[in-house]
N, C-alpha and C. Protein backbone atom coordinates (compact mmCIF):
# COMPACT_ATOMS: atom_id res chain seq x y z
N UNK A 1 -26.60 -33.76 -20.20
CA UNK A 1 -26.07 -32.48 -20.56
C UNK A 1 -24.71 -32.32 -19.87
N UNK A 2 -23.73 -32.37 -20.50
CA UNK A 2 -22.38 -31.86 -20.13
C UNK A 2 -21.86 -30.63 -19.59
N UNK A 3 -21.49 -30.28 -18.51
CA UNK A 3 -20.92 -28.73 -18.34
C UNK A 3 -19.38 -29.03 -18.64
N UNK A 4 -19.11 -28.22 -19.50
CA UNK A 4 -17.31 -27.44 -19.91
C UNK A 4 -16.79 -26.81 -18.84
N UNK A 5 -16.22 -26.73 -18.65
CA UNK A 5 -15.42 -25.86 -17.75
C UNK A 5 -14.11 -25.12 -18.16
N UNK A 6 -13.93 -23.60 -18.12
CA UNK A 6 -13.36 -23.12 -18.76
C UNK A 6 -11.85 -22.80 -18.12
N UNK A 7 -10.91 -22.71 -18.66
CA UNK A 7 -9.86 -22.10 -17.31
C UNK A 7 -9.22 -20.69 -18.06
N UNK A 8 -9.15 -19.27 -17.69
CA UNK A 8 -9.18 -18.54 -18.13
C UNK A 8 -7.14 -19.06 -17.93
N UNK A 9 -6.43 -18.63 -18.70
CA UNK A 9 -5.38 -18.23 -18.67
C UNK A 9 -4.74 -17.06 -18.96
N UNK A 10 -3.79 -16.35 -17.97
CA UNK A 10 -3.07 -15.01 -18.36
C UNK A 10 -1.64 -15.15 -19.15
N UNK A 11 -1.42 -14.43 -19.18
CA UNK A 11 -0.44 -14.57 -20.33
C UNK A 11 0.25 -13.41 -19.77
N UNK A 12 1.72 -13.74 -19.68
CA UNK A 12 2.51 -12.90 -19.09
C UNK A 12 2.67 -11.02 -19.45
N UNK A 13 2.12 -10.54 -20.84
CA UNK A 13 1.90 -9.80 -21.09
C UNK A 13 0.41 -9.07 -20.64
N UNK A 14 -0.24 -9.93 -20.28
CA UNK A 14 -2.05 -9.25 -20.24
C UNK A 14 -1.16 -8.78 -18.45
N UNK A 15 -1.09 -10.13 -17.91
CA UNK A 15 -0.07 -9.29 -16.62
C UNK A 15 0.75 -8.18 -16.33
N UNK A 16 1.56 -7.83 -16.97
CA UNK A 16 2.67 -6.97 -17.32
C UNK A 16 1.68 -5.60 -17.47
N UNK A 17 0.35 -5.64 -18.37
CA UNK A 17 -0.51 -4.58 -18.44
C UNK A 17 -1.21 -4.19 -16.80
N UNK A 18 -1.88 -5.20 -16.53
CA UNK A 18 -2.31 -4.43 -15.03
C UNK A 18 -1.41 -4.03 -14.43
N UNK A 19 -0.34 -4.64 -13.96
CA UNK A 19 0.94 -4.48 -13.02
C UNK A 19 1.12 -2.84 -13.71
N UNK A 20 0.89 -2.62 -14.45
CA UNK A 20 1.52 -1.23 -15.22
C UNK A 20 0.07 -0.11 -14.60
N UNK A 21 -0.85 -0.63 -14.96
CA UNK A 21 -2.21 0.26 -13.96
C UNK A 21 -2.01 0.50 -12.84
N UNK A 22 -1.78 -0.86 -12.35
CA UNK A 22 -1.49 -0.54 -10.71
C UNK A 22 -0.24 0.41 -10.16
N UNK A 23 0.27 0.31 -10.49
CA UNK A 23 1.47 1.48 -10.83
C UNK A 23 0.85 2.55 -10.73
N UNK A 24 0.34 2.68 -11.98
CA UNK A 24 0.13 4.03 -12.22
C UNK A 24 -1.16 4.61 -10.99
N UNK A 25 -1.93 4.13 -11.00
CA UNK A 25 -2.69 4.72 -10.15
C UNK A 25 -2.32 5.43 -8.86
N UNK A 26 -1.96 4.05 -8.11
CA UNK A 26 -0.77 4.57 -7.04
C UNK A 26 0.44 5.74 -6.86
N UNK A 27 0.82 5.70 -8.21
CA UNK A 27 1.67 6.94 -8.44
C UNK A 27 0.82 8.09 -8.84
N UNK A 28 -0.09 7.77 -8.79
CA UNK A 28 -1.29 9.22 -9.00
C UNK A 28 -1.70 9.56 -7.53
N UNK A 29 -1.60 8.58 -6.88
CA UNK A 29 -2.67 8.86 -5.74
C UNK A 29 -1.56 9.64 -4.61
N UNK A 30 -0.34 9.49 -5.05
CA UNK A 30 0.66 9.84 -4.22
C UNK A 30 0.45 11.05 -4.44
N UNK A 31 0.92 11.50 -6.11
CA UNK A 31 0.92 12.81 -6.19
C UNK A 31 -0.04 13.59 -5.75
N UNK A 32 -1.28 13.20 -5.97
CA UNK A 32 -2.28 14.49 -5.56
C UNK A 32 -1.81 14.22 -4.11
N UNK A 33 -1.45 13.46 -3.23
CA UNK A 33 -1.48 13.81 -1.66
C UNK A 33 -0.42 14.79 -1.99
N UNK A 34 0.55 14.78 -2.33
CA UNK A 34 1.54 15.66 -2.13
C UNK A 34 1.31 17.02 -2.68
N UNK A 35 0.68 17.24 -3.46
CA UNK A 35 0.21 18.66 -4.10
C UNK A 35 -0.76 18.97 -3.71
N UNK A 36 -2.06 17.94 -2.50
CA UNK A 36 -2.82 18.36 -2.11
C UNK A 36 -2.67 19.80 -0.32
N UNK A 37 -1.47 19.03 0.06
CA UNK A 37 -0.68 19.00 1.35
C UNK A 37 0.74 18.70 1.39
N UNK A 38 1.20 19.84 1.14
CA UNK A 38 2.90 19.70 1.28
C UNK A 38 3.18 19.55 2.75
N UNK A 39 2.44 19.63 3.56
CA UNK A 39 3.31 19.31 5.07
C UNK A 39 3.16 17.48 5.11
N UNK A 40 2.74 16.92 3.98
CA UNK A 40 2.76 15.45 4.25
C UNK A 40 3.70 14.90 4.78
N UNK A 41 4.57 14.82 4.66
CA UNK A 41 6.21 14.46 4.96
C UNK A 41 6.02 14.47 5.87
N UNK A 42 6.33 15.71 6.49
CA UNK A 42 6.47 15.78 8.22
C UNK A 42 5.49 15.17 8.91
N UNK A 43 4.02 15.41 8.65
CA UNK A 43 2.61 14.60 9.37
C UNK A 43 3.08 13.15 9.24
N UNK A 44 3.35 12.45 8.25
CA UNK A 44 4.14 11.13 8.18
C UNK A 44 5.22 10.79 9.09
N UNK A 45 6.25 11.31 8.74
CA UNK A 45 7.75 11.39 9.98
C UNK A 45 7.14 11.66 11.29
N UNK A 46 6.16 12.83 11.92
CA UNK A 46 5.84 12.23 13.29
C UNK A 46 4.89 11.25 13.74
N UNK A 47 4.00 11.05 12.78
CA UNK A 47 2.94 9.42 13.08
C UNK A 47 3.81 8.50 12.92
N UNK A 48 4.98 8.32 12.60
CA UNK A 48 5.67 7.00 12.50
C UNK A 48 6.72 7.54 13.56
N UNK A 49 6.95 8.66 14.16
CA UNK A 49 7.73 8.55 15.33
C UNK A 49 6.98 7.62 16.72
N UNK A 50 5.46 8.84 16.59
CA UNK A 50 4.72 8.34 17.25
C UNK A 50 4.40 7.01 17.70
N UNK A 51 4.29 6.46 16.21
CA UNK A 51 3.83 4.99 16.61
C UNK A 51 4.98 3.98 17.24
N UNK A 52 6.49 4.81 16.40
CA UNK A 52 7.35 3.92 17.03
C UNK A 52 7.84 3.72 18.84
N UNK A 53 7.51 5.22 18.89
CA UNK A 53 7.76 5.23 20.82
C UNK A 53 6.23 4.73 21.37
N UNK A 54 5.27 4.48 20.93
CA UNK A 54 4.56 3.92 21.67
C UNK A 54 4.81 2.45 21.17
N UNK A 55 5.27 1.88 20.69
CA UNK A 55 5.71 0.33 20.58
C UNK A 55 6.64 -0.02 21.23
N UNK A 56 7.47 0.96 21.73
CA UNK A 56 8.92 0.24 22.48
C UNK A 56 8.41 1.03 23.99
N UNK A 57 7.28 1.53 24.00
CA UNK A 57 6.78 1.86 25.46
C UNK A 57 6.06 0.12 26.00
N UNK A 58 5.57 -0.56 25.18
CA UNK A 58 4.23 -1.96 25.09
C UNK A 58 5.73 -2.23 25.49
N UNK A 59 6.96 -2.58 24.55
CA UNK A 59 7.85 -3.37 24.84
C UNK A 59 8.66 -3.17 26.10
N UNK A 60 8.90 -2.11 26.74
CA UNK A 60 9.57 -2.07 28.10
C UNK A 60 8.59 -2.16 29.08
N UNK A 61 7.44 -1.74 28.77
CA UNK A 61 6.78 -1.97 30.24
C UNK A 61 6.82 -3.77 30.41
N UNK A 62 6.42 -4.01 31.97
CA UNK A 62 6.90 -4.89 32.52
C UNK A 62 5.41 -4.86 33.41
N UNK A 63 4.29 -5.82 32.89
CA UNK A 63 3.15 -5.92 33.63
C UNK A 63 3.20 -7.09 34.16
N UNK A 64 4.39 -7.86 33.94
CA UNK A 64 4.16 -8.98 35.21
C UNK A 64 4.69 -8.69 36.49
């Protein structure tokens, strides 16, 4: 008994379709954050302040 083996191939268009989902979803998921919570922005801008002064705190300290 022989097994076949199949190889699925995409085709630059079947691609072009997800890439277009994925998109979109993501651009959905943004919006409801932003219409869920307009102070997003700012909660964003200081967790990424945040995180950035505690990374260049790791980087100047001097534990040797």
């Amino acid at each position: 008994m022989e097994h076949e083996s199949y190889v699925v191939v995409s085709t630059p268009r079947r691609l072009r379709g997800n890439a277009l989902i994925e998109y979109t979803v993501v651009l959905l998921l943004l919006v409801i954050a932003l219409l869920a919570d307009p102070n997003v922005i700012s909660q964003l801008a200081t967790a990424l302040r945040n995180a950035y002064a505690s990374f260049v705190y790791v980087l100047s300290a001097s534990w040797i």
